[in-house]
PDB file of N, CA and C in Angstrom:
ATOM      1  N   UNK A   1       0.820  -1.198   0.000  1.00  0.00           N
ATOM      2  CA  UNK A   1       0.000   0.000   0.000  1.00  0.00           C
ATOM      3  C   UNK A   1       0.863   1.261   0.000  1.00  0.00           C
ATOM      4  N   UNK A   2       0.674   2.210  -0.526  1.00  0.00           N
ATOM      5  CA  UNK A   2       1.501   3.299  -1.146  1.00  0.00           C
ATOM      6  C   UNK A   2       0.374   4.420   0.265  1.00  0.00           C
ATOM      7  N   UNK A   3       1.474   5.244   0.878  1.00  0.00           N
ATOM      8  CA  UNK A   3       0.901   6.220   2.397  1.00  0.00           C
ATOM      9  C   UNK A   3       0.068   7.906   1.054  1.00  0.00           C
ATOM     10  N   UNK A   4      -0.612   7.498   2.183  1.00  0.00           N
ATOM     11  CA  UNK A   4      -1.523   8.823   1.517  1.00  0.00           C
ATOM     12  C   UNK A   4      -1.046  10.055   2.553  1.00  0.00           C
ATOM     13  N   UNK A   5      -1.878   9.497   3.699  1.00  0.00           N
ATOM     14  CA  UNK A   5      -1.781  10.156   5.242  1.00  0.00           C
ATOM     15  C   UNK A   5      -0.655  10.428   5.717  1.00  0.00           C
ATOM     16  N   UNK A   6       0.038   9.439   5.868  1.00  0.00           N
ATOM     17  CA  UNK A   6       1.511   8.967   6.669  1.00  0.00           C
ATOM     18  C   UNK A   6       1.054   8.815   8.631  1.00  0.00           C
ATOM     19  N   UNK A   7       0.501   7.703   8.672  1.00  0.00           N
ATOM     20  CA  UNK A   7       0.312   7.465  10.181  1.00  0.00           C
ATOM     21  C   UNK A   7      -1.015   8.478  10.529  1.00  0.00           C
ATOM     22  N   UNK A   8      -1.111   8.304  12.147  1.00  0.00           N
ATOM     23  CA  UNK A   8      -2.387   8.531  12.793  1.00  0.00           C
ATOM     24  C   UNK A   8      -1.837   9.955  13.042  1.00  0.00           C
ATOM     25  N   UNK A   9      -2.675  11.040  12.771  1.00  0.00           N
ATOM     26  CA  UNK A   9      -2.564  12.426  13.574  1.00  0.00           C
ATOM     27  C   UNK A   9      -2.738  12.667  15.010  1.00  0.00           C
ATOM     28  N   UNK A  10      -2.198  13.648  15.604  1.00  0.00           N
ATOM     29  CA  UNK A  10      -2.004  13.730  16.606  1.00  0.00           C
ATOM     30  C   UNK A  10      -3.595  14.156  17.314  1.00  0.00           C
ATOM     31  N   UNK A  11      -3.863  13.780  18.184  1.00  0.00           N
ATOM     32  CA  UNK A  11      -5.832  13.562  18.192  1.00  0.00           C
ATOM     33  C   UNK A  11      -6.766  13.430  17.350  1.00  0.00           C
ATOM     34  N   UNK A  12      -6.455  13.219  16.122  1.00  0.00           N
ATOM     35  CA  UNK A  12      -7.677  12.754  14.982  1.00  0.00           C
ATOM     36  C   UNK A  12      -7.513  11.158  15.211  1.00  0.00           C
ATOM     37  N   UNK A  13      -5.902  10.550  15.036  1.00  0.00           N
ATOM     38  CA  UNK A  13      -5.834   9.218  14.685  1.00  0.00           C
ATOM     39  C   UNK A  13      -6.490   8.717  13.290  1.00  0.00           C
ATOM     40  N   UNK A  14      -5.982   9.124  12.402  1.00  0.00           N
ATOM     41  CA  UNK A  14      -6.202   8.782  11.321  1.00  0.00           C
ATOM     42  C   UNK A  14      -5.783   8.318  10.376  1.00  0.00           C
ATOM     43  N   UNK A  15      -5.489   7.265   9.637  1.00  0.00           N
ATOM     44  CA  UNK A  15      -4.585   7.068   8.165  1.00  0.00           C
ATOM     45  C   UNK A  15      -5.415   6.917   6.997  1.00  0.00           C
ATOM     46  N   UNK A  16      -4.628   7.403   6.047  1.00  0.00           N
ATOM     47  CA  UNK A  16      -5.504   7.162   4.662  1.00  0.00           C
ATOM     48  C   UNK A  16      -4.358   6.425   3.594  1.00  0.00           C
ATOM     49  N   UNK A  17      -4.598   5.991   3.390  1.00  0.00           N
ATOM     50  CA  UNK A  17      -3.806   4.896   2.034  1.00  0.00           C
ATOM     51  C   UNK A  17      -4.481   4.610   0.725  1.00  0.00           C
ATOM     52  N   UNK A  18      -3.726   4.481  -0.591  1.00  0.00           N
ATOM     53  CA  UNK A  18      -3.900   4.182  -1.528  1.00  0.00           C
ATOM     54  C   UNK A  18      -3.730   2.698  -2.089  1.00  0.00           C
ATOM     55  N   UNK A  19      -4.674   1.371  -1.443  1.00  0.00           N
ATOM     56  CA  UNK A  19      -4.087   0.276  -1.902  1.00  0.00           C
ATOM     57  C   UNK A  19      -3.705  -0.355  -3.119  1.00  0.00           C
ATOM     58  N   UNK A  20      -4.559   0.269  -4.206  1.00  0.00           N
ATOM     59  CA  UNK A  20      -3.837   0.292  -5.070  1.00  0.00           C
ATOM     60  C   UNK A  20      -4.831   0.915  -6.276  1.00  0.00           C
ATOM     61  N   UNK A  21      -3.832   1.621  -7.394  1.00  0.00           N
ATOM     62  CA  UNK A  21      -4.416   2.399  -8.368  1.00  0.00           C
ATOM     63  C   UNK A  21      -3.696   1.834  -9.500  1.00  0.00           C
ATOM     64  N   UNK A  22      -4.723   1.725 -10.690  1.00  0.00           N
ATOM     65  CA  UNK A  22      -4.514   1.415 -12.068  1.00  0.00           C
ATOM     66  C   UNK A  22      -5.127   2.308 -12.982  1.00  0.00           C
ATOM     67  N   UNK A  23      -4.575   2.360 -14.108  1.00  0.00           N
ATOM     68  CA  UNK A  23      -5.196   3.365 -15.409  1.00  0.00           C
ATOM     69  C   UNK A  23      -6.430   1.697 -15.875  1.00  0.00           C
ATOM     70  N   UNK A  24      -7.439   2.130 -16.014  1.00  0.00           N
ATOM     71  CA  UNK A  24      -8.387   1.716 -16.809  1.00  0.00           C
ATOM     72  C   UNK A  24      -8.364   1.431 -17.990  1.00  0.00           C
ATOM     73  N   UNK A  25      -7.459   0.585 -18.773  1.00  0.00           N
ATOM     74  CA  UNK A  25      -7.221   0.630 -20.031  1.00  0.00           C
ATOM     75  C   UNK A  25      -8.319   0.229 -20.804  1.00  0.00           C
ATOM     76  N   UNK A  26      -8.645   1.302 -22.187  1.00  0.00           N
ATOM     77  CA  UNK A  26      -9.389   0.846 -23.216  1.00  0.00           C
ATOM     78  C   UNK A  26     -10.644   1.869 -22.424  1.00  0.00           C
ATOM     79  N   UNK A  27     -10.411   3.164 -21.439  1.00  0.00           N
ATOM     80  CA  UNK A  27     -11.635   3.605 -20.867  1.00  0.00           C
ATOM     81  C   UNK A  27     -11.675   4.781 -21.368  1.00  0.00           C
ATOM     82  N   UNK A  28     -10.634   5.824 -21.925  1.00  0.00           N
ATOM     83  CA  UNK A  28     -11.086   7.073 -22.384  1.00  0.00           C
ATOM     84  C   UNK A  28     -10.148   7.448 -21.231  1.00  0.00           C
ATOM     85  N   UNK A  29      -8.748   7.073 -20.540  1.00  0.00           N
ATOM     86  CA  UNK A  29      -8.254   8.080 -19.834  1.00  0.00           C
ATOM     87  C   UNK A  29      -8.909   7.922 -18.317  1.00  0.00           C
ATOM     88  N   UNK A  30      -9.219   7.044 -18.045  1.00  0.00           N
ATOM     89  CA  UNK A  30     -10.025   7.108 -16.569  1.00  0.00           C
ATOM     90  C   UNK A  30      -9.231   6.569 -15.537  1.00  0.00           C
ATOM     91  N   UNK A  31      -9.076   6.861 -14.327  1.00  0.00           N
ATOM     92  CA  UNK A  31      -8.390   6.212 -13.397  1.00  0.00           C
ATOM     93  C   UNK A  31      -8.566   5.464 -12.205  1.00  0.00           C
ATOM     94  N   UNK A  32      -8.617   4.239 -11.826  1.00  0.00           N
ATOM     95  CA  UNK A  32      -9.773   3.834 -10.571  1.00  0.00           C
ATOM     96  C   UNK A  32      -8.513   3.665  -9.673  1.00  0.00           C
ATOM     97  N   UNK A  33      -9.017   3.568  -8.342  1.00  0.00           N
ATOM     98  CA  UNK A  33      -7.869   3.403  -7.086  1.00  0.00           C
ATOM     99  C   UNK A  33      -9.104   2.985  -6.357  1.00  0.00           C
ATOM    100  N   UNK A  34      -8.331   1.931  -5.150  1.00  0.00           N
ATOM    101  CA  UNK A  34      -9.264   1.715  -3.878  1.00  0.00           C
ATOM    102  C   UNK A  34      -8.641   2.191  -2.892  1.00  0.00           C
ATOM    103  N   UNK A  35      -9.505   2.919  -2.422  1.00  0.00           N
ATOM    104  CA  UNK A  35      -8.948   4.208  -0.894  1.00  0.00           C
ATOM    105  C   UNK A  35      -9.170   3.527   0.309  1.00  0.00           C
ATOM    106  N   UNK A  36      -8.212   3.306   0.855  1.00  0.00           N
ATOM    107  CA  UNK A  36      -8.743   2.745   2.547  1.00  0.00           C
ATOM    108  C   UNK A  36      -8.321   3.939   3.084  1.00  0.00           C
ATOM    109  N   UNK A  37      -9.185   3.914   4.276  1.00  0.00           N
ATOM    110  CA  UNK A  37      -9.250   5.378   5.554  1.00  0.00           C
ATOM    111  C   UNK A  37      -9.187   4.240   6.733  1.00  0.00           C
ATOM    112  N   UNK A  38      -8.444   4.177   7.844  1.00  0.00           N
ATOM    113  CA  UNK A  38      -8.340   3.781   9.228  1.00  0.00           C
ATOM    114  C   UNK A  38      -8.654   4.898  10.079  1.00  0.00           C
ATOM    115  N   UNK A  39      -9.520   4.689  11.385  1.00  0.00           N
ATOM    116  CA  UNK A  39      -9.214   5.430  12.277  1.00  0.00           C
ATOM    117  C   UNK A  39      -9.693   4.502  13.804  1.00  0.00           C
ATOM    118  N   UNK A  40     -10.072   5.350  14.948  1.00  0.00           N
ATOM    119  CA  UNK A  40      -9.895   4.466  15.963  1.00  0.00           C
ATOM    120  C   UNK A  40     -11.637   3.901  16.607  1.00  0.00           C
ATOM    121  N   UNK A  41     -12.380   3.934  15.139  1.00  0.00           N
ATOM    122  CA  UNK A  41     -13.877   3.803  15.194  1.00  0.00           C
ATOM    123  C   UNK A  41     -14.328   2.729  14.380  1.00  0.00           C
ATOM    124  N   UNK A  42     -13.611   2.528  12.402  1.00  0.00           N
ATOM    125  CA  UNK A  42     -13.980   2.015  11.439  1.00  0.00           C
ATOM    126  C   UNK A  42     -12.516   2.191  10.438  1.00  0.00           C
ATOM    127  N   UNK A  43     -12.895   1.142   9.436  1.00  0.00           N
ATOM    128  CA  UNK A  43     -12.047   1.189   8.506  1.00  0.00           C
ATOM    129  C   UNK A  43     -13.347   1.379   7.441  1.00  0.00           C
ATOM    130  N   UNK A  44     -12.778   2.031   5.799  1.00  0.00           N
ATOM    131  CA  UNK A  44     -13.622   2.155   5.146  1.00  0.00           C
ATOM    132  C   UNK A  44     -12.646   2.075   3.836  1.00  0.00           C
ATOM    133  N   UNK A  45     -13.130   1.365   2.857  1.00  0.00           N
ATOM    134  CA  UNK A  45     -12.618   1.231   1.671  1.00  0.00           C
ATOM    135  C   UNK A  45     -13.870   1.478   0.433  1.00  0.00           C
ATOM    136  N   UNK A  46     -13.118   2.575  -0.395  1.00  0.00           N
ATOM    137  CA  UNK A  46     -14.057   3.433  -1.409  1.00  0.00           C
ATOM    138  C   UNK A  46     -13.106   3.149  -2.786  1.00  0.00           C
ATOM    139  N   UNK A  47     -13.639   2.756  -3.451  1.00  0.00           N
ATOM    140  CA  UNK A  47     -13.882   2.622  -5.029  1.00  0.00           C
ATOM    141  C   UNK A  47     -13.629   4.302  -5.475  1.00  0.00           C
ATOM    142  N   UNK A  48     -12.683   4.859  -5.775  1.00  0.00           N
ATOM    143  CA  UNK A  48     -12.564   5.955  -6.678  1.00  0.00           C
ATOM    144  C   UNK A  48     -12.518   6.012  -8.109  1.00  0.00           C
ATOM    145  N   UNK A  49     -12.966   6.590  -9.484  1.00  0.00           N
ATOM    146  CA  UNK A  49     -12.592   6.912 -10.247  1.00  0.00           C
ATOM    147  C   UNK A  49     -12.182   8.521 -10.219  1.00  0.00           C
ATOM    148  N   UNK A  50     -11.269   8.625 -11.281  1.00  0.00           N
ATOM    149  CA  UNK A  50     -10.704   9.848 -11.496  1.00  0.00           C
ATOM    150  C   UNK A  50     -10.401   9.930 -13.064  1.00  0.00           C
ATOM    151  N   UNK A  51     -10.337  10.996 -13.758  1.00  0.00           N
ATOM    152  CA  UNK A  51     -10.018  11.548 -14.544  1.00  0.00           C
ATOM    153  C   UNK A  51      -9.422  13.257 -15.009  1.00  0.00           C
ATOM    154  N   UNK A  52      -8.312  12.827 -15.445  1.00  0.00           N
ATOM    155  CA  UNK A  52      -7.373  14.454 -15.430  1.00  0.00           C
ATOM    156  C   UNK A  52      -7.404  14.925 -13.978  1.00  0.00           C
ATOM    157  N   UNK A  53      -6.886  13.747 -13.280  1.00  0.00           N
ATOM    158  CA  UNK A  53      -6.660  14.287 -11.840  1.00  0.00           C
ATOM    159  C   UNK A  53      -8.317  14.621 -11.175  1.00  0.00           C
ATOM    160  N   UNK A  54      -9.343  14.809 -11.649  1.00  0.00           N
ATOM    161  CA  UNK A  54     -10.013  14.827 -11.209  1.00  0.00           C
ATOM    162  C   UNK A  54     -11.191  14.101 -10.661  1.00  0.00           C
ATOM    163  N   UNK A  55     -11.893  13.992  -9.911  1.00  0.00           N
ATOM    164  CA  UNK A  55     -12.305  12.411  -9.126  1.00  0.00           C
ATOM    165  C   UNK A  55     -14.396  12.770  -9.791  1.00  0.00           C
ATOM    166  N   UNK A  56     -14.234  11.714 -10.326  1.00  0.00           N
ATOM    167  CA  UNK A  56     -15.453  11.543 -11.282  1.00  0.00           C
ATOM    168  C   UNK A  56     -16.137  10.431 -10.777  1.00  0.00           C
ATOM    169  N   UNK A  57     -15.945   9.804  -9.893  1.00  0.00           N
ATOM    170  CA  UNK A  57     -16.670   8.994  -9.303  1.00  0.00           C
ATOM    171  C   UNK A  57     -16.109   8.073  -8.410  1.00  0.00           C
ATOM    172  N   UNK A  58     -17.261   7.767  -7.375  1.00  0.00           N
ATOM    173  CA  UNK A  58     -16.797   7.317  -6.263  1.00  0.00           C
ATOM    174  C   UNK A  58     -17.861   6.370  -5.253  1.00  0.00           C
ATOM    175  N   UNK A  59     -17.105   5.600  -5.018  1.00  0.00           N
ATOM    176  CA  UNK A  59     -18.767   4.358  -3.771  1.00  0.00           C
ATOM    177  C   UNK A  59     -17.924   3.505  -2.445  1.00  0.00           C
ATOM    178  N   UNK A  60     -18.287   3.944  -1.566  1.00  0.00           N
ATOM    179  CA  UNK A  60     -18.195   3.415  -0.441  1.00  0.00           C
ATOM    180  C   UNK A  60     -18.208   1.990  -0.705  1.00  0.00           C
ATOM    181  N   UNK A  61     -17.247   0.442  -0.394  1.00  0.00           N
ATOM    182  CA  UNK A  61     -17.074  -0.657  -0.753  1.00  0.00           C
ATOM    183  C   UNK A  61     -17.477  -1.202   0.537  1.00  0.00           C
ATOM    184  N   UNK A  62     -16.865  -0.614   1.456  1.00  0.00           N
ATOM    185  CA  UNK A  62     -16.569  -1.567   3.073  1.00  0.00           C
ATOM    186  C   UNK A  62     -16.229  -0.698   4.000  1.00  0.00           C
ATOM    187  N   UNK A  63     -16.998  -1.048   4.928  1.00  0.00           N
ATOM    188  CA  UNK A  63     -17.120  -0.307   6.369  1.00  0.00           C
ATOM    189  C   UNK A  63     -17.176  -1.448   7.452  1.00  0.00           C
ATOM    190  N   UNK A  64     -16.045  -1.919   8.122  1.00  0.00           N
ATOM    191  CA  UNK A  64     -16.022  -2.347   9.286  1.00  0.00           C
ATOM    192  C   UNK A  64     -15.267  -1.662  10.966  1.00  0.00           C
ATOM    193  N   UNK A  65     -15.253  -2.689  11.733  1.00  0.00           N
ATOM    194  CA  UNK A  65     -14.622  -1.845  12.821  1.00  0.00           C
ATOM    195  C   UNK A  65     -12.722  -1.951  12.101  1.00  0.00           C
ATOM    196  N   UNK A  66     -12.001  -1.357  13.151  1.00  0.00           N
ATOM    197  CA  UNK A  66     -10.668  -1.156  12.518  1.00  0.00           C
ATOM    198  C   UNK A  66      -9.955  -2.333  12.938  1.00  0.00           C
ATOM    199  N   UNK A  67      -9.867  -3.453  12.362  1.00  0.00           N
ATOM    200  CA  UNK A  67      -9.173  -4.603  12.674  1.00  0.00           C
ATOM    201  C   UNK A  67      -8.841  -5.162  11.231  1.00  0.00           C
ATOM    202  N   UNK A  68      -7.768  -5.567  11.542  1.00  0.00           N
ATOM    203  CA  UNK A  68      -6.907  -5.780   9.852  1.00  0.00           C
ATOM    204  C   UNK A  68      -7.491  -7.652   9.743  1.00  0.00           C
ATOM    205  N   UNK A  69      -7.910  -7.966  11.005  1.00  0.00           N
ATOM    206  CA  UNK A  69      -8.177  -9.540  10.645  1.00  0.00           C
ATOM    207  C   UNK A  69      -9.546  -9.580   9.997  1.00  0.00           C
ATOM    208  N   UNK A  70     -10.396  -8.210  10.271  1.00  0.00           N
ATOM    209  CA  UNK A  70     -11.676  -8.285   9.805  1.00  0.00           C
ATOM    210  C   UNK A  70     -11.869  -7.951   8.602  1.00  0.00           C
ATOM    211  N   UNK A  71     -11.447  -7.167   8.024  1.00  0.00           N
ATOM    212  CA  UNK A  71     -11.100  -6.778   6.239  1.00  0.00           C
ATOM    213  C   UNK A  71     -10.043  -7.044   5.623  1.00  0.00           C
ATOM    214  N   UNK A  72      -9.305  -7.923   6.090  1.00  0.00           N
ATOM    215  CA  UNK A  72      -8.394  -8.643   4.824  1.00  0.00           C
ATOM    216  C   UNK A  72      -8.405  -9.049   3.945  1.00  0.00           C
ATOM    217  N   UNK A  73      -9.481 -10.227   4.388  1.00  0.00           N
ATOM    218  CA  UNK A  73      -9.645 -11.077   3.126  1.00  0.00           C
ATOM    219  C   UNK A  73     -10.524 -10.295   2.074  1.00  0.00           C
ATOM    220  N   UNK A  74     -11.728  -9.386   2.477  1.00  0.00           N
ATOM    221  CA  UNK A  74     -11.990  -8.755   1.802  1.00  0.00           C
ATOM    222  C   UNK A  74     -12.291  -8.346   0.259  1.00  0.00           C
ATOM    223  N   UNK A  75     -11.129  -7.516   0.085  1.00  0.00           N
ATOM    224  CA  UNK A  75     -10.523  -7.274  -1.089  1.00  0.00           C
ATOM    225  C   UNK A  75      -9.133  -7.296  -1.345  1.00  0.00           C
ATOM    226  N   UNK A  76      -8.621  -7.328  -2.827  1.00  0.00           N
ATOM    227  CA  UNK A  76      -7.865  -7.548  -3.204  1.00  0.00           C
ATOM    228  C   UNK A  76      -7.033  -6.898  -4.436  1.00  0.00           C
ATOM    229  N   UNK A  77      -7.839  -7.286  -5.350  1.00  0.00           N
ATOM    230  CA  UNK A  77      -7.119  -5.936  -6.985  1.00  0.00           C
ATOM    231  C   UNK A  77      -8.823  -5.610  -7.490  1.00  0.00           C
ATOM    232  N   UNK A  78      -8.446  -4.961  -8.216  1.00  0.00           N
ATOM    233  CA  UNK A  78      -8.998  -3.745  -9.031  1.00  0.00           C
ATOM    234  C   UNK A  78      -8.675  -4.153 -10.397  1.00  0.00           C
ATOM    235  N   UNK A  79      -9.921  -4.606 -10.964  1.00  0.00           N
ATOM    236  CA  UNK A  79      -9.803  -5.069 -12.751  1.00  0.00           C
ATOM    237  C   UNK A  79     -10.528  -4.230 -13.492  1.00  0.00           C
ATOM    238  N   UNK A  80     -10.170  -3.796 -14.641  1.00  0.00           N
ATOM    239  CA  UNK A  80     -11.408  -3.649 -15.587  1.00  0.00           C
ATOM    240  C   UNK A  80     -11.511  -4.607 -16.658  1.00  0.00           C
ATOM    241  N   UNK A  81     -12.318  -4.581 -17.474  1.00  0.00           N
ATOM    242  CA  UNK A  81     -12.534  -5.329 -18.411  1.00  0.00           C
ATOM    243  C   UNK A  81     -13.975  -4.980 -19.272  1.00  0.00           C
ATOM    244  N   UNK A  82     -14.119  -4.357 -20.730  1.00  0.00           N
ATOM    245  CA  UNK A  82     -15.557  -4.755 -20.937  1.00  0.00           C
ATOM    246  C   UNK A  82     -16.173  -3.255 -20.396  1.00  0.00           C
ATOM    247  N   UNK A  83     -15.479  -2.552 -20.067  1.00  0.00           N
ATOM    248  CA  UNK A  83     -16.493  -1.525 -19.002  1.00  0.00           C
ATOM    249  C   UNK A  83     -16.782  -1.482 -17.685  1.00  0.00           C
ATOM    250  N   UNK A  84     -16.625  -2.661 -16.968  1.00  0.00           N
ATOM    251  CA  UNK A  84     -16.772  -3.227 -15.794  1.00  0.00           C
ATOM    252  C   UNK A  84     -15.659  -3.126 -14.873  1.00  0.00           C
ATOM    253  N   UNK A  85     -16.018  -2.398 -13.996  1.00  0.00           N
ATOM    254  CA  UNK A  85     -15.169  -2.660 -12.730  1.00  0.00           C
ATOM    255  C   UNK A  85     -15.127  -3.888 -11.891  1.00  0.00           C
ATOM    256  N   UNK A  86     -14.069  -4.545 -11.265  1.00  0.00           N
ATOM    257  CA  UNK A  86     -14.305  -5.748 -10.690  1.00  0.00           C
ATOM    258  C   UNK A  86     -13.265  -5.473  -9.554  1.00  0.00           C
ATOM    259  N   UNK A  87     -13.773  -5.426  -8.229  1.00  0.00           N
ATOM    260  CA  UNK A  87     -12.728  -5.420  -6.675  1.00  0.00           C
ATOM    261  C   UNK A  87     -12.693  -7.029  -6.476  1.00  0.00           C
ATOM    262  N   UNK A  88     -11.957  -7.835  -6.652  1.00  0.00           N
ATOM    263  CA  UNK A  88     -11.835  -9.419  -6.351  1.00  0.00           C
ATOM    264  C   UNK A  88     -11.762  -9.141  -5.055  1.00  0.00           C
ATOM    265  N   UNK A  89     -11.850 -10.664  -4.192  1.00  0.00           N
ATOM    266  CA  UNK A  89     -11.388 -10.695  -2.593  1.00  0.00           C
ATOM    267  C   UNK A  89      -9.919 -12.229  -2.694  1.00  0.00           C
ATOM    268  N   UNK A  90      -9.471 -11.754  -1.737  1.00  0.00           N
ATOM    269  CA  UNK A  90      -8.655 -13.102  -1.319  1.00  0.00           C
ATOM    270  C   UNK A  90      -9.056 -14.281  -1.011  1.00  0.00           C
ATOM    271  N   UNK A  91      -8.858 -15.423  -0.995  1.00  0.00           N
ATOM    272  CA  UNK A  91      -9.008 -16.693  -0.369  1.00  0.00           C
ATOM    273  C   UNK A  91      -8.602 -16.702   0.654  1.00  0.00           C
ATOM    274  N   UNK A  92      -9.814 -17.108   1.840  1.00  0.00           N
ATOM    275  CA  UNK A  92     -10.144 -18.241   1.327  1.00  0.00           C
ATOM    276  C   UNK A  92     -11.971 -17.772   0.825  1.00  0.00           C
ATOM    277  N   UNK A  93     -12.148 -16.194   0.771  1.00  0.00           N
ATOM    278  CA  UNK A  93     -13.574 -15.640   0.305  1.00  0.00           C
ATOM    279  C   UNK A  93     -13.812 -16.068  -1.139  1.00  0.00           C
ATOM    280  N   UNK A  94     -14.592 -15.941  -1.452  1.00  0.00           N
ATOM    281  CA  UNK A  94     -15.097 -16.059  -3.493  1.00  0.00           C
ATOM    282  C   UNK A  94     -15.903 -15.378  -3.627  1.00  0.00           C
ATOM    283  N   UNK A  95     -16.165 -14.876  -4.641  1.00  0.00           N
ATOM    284  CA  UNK A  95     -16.470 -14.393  -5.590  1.00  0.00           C
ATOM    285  C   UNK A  95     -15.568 -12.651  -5.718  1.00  0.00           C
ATOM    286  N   UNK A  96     -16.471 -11.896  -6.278  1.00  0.00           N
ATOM    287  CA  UNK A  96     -16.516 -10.200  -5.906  1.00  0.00           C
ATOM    288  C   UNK A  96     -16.738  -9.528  -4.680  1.00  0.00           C
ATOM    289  N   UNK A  97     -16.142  -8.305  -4.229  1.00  0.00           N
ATOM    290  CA  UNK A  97     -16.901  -7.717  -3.571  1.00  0.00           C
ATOM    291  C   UNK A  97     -17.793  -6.469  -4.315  1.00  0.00           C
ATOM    292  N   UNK A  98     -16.883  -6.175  -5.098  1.00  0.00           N
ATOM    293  CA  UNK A  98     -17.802  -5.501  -5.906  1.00  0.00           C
ATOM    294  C   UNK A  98     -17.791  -5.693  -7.819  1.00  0.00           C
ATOM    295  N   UNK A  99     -18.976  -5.303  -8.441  1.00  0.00           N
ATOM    296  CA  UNK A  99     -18.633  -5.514  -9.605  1.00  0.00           C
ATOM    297  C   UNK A  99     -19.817  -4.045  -9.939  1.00  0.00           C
ATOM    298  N   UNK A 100     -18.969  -3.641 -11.127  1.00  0.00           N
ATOM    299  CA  UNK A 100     -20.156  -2.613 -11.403  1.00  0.00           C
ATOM    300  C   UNK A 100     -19.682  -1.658 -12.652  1.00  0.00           C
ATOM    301  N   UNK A 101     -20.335  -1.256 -13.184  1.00  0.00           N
ATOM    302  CA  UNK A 101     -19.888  -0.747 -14.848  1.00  0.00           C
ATOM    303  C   UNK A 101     -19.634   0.603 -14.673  1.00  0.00           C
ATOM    304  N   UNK A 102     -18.414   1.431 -15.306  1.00  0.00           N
ATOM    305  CA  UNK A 102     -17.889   2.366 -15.274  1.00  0.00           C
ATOM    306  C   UNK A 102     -18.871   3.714 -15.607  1.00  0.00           C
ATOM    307  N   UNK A 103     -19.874   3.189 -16.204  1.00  0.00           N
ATOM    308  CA  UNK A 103     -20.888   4.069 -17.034  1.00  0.00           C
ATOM    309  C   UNK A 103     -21.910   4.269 -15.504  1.00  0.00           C
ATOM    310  N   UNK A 104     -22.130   3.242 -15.060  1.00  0.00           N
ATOM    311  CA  UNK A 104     -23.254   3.531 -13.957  1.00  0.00           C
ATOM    312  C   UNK A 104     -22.521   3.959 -12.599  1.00  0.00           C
ATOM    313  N   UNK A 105     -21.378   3.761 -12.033  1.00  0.00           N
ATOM    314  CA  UNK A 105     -20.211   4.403 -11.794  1.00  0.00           C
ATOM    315  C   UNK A 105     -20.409   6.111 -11.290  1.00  0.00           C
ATOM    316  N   UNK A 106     -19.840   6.165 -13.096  1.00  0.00           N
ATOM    317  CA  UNK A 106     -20.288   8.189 -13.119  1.00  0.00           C
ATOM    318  C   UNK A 106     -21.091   8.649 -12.669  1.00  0.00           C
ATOM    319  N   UNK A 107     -22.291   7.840 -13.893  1.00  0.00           N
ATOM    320  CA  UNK A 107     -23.732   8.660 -13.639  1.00  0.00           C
ATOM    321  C   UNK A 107     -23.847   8.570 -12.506  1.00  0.00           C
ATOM    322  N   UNK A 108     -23.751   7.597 -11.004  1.00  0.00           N
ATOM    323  CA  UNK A 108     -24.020   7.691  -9.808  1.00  0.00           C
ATOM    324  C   UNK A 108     -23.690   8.559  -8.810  1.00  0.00           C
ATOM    325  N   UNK A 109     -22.682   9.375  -9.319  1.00  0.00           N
ATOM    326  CA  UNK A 109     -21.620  10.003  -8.538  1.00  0.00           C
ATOM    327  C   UNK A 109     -22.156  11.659  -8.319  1.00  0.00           C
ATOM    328  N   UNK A 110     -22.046  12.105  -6.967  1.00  0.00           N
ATOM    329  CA  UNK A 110     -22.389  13.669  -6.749  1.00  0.00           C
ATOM    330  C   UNK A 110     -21.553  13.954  -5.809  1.00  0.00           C
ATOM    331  N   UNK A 111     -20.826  14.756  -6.488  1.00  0.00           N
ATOM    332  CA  UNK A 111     -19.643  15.188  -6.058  1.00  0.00           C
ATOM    333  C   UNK A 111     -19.633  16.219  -4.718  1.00  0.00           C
ATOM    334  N   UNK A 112     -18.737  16.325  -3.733  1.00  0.00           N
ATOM    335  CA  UNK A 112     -19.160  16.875  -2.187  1.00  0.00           C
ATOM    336  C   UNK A 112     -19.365  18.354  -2.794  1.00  0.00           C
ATOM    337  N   UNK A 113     -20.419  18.831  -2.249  1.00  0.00           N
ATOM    338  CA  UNK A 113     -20.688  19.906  -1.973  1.00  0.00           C
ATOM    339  C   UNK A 113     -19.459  20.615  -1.629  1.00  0.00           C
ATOM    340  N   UNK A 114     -18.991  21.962  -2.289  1.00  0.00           N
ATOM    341  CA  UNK A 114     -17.319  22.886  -2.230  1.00  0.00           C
ATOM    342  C   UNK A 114     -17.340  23.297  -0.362  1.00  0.00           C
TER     343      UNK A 114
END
């Protein structure tokens, strides 16, 4: 995992990490990454797209308490294929955790209020 955050802040306790980001090939330039956030309440892992640096869409994947034995297996890589996004999980889990098309993706996405 590549440090976003760099460790817990001093009374927030927080980290944010980039587990991992790929270019979307065959998408028009699009960029997906899965974002994990730790803190001393929940862990949360979000599905980003981006394009020209800018973040075009985005979905909450996983929300548990903050224990690395509880979201491990989880997830794993980040595919595209076809249009389709695909978050695999590790073994000894199967199937997806998530699967979902780049097109419904966007359109879903409302970006935070400035």
């Amino acid at each position: 995992p590549r440090g976003v955050g760099g460790g817990f802040s001093p009374g927030n306790y927080r980290n944010e990490w980039i587990h991992q980001e790929k270019v979307l090939r065959g998408s028009g330039g699009y960029r997906g990454a899965l974002h994990c956030s730790l803190d001393m309440e929940r862990f949360v892992l979000a599905l980003e797209v981006t394009r020209r640096g800018e973040v075009v869409g985005r979905r909450e994947l996983l929300r548990t308490q903050p224990d690395e034995i509880l979201y491990h297996h989880d997830f794993k890589d980040l595919l595209f294929k076809d249009g389709v996004i695909t978050v695999t999980r590790r073994p000894p889990l199967q199937g997806a955790l998530c699967v979902v098309s780049l097109e419904e993706l966007l359109s879903s996405y409302t970006p935070p209020a400035p």
